[in-house]
N, C-alpha and C. Protein backbone atom coordinates (compact mmCIF):
# COMPACT_ATOMS: atom_id res chain seq x y z
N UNK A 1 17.80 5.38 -8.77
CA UNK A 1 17.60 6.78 -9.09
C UNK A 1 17.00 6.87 -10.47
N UNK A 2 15.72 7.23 -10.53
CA UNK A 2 15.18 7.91 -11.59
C UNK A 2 15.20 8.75 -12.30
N UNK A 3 15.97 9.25 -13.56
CA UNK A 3 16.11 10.81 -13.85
C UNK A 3 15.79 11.15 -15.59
N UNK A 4 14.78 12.16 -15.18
CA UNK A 4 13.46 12.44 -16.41
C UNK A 4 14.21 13.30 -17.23
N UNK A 5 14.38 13.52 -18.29
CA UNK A 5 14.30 14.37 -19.23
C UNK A 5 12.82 15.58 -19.26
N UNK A 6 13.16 16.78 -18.48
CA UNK A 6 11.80 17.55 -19.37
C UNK A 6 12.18 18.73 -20.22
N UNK A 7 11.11 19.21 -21.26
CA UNK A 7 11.46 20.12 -22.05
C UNK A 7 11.71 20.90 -21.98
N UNK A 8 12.60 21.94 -22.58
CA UNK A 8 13.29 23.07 -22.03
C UNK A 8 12.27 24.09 -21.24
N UNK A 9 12.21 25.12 -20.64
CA UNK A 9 11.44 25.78 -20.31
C UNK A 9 12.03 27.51 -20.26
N UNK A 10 11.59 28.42 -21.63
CA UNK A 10 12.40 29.54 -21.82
C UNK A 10 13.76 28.92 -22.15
N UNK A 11 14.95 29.18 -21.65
CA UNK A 11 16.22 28.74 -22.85
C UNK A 11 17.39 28.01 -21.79
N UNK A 12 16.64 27.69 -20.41
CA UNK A 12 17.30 26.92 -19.79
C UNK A 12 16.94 25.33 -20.16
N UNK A 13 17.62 24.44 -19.35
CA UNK A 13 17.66 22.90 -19.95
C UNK A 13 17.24 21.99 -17.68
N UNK A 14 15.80 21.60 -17.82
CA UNK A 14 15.96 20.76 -16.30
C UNK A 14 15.77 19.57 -16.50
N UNK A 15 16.14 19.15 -15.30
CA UNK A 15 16.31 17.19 -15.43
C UNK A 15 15.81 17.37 -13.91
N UNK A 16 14.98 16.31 -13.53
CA UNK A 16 14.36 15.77 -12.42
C UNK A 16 14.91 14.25 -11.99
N UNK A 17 15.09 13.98 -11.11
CA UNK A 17 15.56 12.95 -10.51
C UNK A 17 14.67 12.80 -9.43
N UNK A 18 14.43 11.24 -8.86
CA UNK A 18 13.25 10.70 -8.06
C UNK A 18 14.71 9.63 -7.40
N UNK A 19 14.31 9.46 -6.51
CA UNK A 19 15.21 8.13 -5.45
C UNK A 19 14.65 7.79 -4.83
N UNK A 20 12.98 7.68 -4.88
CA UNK A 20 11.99 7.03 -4.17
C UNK A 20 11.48 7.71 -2.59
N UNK A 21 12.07 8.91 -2.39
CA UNK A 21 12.10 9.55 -1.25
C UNK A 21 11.89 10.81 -1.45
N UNK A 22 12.64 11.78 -2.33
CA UNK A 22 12.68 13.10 -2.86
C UNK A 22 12.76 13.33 -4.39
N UNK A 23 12.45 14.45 -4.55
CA UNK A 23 12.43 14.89 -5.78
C UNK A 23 13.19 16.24 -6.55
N UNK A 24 14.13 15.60 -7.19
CA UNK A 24 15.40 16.46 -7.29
C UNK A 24 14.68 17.48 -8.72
N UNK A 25 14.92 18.68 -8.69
CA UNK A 25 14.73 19.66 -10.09
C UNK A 25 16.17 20.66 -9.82
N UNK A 26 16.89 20.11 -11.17
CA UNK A 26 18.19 20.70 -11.63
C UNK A 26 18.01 21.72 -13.00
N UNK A 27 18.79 23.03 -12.88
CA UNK A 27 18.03 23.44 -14.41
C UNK A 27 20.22 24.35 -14.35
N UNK A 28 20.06 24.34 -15.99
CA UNK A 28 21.71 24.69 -16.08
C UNK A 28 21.73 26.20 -15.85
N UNK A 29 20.83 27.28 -15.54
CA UNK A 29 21.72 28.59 -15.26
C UNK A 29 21.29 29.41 -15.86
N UNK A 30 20.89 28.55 -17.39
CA UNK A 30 20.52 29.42 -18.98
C UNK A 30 19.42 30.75 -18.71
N UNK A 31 18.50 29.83 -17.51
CA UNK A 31 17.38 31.04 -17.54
C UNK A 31 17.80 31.85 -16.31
N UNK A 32 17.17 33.22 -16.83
CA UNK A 32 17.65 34.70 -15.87
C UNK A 32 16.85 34.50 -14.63
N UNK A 33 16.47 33.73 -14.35
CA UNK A 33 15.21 33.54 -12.67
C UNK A 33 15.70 32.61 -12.13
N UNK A 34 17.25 31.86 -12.22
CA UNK A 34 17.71 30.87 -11.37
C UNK A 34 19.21 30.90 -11.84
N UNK A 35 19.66 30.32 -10.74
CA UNK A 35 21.33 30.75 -10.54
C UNK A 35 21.82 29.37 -10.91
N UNK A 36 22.87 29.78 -11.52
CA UNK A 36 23.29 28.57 -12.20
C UNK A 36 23.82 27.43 -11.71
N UNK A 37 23.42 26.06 -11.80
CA UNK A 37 23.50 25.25 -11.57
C UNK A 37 22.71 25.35 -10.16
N UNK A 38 21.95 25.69 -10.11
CA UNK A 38 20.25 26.14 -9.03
C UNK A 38 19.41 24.43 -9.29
N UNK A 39 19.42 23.73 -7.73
CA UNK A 39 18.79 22.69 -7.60
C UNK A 39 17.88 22.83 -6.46
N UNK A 40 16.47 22.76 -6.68
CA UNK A 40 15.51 22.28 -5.91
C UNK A 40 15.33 21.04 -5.48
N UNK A 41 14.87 20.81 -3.79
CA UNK A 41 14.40 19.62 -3.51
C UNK A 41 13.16 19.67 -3.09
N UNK A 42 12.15 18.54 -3.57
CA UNK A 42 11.10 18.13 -2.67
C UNK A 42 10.91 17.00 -2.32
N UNK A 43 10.38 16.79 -0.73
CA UNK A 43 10.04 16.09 -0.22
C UNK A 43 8.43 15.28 0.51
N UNK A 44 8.29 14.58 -0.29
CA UNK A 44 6.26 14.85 0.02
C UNK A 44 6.23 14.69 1.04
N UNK A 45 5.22 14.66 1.62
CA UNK A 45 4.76 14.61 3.47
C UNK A 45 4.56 12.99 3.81
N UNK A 46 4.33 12.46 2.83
CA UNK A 46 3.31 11.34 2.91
C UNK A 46 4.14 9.82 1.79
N UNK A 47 4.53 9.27 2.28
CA UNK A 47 5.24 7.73 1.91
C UNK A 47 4.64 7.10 2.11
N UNK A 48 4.47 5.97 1.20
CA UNK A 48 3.61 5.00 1.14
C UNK A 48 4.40 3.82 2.41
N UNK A 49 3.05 3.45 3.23
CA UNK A 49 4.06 2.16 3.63
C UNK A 49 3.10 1.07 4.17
N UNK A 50 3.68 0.40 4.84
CA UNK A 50 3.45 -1.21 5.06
C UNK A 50 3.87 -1.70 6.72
N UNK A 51 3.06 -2.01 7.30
CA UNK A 51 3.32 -2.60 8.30
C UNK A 51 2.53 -3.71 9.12
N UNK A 52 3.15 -4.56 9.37
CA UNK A 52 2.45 -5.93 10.07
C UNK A 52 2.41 -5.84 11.58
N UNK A 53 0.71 -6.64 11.54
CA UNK A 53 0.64 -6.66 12.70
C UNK A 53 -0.28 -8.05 13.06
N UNK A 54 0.14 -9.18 13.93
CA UNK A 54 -1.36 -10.03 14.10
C UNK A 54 -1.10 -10.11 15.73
N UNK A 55 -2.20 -11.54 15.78
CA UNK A 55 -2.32 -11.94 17.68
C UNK A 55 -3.28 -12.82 17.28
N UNK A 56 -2.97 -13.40 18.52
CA UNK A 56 -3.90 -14.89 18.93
C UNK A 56 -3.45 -15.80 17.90
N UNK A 57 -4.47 -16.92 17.02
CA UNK A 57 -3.89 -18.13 16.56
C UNK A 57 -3.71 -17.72 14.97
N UNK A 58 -4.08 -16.62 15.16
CA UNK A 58 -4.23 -15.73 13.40
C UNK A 58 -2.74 -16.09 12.24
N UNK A 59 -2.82 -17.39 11.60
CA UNK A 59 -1.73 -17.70 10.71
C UNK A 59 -0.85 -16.36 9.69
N UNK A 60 0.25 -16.09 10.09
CA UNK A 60 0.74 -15.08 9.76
C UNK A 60 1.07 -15.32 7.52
N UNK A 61 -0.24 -15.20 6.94
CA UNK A 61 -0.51 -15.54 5.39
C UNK A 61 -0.24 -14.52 4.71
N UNK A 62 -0.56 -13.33 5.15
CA UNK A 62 -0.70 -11.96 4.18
C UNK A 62 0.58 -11.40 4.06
N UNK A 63 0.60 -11.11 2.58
CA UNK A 63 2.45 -9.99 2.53
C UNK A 63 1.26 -9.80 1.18
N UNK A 64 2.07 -8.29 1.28
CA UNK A 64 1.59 -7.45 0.71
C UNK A 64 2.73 -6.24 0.33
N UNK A 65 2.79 -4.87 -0.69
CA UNK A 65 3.77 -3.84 -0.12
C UNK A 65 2.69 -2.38 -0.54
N UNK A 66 3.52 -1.81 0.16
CA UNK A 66 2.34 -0.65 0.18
C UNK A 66 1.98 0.29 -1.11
N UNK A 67 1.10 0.88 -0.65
CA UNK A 67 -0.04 1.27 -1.66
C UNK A 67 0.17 2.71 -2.15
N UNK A 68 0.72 2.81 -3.34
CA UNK A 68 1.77 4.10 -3.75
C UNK A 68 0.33 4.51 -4.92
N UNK A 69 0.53 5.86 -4.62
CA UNK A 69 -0.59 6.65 -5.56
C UNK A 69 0.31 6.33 -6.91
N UNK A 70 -0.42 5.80 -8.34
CA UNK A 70 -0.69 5.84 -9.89
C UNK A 70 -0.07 4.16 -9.72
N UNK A 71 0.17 3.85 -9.02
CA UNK A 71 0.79 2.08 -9.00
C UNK A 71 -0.22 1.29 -8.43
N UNK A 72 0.29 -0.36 -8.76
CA UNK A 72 -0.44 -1.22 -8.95
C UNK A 72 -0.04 -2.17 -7.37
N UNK A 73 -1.52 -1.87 -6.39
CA UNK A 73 -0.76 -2.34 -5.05
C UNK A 73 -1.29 -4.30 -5.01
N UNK A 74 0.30 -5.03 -4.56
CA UNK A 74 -0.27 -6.08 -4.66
C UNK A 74 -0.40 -6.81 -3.25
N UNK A 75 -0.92 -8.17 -2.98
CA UNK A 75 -0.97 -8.67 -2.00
C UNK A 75 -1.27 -10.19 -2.07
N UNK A 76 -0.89 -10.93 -1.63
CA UNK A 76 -1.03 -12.32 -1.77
C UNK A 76 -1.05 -12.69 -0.27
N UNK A 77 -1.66 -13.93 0.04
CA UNK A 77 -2.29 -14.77 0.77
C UNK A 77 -2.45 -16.27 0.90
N UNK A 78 -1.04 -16.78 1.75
CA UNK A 78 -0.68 -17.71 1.40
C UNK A 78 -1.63 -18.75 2.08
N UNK A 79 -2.95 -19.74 1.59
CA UNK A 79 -3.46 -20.53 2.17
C UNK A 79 -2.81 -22.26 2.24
N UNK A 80 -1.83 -22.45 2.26
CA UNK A 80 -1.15 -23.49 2.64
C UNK A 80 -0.99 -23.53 3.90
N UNK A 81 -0.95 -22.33 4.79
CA UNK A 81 -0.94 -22.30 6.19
C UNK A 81 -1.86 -23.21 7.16
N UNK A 82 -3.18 -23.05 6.16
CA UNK A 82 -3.95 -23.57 6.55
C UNK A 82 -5.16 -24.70 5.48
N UNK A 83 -4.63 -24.96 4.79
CA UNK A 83 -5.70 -25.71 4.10
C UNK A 83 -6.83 -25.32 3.55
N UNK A 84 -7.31 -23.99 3.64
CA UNK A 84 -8.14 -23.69 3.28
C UNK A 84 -8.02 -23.42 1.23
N UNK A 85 -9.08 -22.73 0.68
CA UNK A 85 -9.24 -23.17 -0.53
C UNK A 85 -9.53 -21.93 -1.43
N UNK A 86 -10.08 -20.83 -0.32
CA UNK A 86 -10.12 -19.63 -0.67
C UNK A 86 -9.47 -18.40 0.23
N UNK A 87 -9.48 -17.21 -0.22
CA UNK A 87 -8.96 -16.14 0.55
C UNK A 87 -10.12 -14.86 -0.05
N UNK A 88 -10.55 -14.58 0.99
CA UNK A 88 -11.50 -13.19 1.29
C UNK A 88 -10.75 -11.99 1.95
N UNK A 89 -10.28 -11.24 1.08
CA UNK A 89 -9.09 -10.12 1.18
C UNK A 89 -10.10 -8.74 1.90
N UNK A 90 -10.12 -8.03 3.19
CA UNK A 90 -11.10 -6.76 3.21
C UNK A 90 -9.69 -6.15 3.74
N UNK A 91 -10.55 -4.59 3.56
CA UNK A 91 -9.93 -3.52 4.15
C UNK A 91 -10.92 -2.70 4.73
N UNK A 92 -10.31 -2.34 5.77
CA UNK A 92 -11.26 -1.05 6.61
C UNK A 92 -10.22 0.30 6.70
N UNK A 93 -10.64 1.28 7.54
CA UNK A 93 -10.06 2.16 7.91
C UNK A 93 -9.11 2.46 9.41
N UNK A 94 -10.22 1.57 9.97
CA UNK A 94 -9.63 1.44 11.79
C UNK A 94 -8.71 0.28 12.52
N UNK A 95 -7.74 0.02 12.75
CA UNK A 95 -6.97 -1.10 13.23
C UNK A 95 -7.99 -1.10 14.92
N UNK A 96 -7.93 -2.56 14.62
CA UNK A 96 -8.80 -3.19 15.95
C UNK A 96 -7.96 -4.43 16.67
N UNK A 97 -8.53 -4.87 17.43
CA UNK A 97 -7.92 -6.28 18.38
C UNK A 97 -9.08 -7.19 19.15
N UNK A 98 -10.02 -7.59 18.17
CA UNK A 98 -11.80 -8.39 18.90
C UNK A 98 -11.22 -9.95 18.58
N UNK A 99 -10.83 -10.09 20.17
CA UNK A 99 -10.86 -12.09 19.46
C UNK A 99 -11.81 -12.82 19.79
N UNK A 100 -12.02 -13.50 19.16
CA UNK A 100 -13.67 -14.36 18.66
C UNK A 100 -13.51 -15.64 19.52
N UNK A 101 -14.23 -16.32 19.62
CA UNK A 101 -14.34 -17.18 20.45
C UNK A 101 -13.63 -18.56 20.20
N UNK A 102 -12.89 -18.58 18.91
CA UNK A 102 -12.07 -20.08 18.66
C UNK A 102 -10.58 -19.13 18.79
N UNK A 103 -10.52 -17.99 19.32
CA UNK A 103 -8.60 -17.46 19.33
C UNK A 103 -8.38 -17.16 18.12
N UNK A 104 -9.44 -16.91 16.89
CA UNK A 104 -8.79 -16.10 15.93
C UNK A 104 -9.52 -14.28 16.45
N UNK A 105 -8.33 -13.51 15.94
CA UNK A 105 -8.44 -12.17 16.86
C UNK A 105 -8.75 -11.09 15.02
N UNK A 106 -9.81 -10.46 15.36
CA UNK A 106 -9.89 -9.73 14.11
C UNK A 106 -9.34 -8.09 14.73
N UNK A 107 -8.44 -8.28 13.36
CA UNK A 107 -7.63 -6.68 12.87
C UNK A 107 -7.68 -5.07 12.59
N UNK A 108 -8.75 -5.22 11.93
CA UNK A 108 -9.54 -4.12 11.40
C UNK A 108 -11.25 -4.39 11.31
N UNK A 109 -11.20 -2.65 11.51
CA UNK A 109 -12.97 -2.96 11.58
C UNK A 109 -13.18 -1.59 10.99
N UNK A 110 -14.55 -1.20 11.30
CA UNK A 110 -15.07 -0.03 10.40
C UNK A 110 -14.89 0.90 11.03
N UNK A 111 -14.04 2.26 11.01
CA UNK A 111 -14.07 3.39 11.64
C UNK A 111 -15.30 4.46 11.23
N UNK A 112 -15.94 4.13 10.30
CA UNK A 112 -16.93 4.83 10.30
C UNK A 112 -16.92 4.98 8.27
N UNK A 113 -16.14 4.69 7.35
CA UNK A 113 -15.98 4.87 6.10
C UNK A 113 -16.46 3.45 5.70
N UNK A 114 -16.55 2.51 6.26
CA UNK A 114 -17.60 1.39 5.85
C UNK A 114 -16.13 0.62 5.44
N UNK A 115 -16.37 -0.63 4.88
CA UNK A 115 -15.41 -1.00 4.13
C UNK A 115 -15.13 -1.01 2.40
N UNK A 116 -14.22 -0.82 3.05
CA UNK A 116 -12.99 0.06 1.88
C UNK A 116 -12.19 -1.10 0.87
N UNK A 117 -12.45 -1.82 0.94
CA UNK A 117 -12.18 -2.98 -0.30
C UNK A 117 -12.58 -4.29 0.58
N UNK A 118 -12.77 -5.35 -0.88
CA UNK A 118 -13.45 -6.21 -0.56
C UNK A 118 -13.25 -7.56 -1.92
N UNK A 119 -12.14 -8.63 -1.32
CA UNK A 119 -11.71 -9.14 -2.87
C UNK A 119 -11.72 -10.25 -2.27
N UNK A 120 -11.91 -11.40 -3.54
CA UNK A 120 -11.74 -12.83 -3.20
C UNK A 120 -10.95 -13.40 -4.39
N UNK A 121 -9.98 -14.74 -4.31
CA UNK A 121 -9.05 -15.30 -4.70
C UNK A 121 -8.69 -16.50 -4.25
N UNK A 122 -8.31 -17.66 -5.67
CA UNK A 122 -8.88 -18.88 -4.75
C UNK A 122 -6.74 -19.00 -4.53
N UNK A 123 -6.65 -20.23 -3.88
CA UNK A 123 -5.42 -20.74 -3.13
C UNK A 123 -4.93 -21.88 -4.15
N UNK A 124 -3.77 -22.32 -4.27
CA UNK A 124 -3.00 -22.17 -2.54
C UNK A 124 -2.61 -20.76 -2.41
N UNK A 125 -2.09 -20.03 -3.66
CA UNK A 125 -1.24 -19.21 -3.45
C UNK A 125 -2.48 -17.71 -4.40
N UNK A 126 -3.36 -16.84 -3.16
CA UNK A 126 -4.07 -16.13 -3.86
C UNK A 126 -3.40 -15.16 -4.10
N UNK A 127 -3.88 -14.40 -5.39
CA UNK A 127 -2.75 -12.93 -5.47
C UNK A 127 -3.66 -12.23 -5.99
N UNK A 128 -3.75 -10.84 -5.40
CA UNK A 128 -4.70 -10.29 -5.75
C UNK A 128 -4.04 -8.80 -6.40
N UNK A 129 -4.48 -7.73 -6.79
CA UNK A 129 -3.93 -6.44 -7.64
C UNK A 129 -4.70 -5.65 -7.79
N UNK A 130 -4.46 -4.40 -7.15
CA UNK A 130 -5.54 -3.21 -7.41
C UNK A 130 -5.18 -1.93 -7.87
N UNK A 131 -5.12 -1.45 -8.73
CA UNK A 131 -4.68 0.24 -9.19
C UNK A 131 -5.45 1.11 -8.31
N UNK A 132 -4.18 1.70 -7.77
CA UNK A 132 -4.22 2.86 -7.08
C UNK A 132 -4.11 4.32 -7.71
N UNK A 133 -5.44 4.67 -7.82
CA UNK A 133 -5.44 5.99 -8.49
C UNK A 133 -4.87 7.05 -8.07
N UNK A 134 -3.99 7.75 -9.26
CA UNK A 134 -3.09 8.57 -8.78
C UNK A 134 -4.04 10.22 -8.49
N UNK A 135 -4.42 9.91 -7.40
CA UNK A 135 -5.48 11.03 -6.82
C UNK A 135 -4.95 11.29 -5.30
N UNK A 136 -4.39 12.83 -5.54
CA UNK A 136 -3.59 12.85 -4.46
C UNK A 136 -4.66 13.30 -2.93
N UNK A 137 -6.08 13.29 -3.48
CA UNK A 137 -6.93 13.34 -2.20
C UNK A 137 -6.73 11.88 -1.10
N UNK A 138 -5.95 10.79 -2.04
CA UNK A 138 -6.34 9.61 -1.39
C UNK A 138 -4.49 9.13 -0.79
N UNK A 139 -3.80 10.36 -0.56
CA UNK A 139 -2.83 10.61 0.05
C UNK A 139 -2.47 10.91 1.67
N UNK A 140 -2.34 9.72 2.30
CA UNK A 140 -2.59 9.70 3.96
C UNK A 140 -3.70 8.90 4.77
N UNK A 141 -4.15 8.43 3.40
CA UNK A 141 -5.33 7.36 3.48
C UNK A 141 -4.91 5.83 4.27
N UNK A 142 -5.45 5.65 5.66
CA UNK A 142 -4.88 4.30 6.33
C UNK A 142 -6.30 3.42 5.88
N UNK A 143 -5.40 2.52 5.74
CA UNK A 143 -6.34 0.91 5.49
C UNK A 143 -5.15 0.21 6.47
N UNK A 144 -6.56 -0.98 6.87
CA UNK A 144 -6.21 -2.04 7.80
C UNK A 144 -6.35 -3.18 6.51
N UNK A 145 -5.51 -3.99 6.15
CA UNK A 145 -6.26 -5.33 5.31
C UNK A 145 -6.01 -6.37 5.92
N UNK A 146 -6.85 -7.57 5.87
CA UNK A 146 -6.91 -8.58 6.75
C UNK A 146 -7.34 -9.90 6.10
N UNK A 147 -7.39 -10.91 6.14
CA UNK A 147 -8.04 -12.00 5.18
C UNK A 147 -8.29 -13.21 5.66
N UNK A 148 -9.41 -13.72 5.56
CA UNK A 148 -10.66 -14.60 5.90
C UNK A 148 -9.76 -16.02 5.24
N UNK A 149 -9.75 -16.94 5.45
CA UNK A 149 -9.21 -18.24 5.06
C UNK A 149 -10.82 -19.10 4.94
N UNK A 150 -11.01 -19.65 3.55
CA UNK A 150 -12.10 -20.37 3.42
C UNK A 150 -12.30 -21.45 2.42
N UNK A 151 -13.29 -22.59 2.97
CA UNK A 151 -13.56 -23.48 2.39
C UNK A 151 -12.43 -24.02 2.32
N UNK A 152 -12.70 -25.67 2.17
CA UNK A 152 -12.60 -27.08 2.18
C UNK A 152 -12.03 -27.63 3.53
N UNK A 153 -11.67 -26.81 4.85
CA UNK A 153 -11.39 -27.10 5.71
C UNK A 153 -12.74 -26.28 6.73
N UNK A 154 -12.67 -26.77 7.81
CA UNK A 154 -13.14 -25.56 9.42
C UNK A 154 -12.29 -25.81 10.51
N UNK A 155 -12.86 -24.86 11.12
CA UNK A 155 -13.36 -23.67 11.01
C UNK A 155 -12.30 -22.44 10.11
N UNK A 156 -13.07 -21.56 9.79
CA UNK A 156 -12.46 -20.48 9.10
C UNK A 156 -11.23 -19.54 9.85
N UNK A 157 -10.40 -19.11 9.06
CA UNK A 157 -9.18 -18.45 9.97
C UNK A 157 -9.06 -17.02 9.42
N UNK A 158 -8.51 -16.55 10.13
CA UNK A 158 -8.29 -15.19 10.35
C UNK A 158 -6.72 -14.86 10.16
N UNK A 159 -6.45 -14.07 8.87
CA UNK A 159 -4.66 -13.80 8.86
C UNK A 159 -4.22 -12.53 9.87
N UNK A 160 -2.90 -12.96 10.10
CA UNK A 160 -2.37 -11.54 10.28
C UNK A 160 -2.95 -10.23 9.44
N UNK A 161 -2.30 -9.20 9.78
CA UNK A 161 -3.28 -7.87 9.53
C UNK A 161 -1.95 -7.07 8.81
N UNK A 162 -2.09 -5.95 7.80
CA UNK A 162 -0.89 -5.69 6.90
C UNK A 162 -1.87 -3.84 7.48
N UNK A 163 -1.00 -2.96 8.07
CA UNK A 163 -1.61 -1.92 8.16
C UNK A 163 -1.16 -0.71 6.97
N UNK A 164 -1.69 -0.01 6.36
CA UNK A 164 -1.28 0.41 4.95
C UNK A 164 -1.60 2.21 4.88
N UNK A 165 -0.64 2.85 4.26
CA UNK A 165 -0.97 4.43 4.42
C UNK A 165 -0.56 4.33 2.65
N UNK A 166 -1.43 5.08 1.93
CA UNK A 166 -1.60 5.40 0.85
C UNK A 166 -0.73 6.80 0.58
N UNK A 167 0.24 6.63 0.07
CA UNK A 167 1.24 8.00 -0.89
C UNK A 167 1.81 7.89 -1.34
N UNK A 168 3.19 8.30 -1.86
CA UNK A 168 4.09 8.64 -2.45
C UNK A 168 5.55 7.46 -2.13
């Protein structure tokens, strides 16, 4: 539980509290437009979250946690799974299921917004980090992320798929 100090407002005294779910506003009474000991709740529409999904021979590498507006979303990509030497991190908009002709099955593809990130990071253990701007237009925003396994081994592999909604 998070709980803010803000400045008085007119000659009452509020404190805000966060528990990662809602958003508590407590104010003591002082002011004539709220009844004393008068607590508001809000609840945003929109939670950030995280969910896995793969198929076919796709090495289950990617953990990641989800992608919270003004925070720093991370994700790593474990290439020990497979030997490989690099990790090619994308994101799209559309969750897909196209398996390719060696049984690795790709995750996401372009719903029409093109792709939506695009990172590389070498192994064993890649970790990658992106600030998520606290821009609440980009609140409800789904990304598919998925990641390419490459170099010093073949053929190239395909991870599990981390499906991601951008909020609060």
């Amino acid at each position: 539980l998070l709980v803010v100090d803000v400045e008085p407002r007119a000659a009452s005294e509020q404190r805000l509290c966060w528990d990662g779910k809602r958003l508590v506003l407590g104010t003591d009474g002082r002011d004539a437009t709220v009844l004393k000991g008068d607590v508001r709740i809000f609840e945003p529409r929109t939670l950030a979250s995280v969910a896995s999904r793969n198929a076919g021979a796709n090495p289950s590498s990617l953990t990641c946690g989800a992608p919270v507006l003004g925070a720093t979303w991370q994700a790593t990509v474990d290439l020990s799974t497979t030997g490989h030497g690099l990790a090619y991190l994308v994101g799209f908009d559309t969750q897909a299921q196209l398996t390719l002709s060696g049984g690795q099955v790709l995750l996401g593809a372009d719903g029409g917004s093109g792709q939506l990130l695009r990172l590389s990071a070498a192994g064993p253990l890649a970790s990658f980090s992106v600030n998520v701007p606290a821009d609440a237009n980009l609140c409800g925003l789904p990304l598919t992320v998925q990641a390419l396994h490459l170099g010093g081994v073949r053929p190239f592999a395909l991870s599990n798929a981390r499906d991601l909604l951008v909020g609060f």
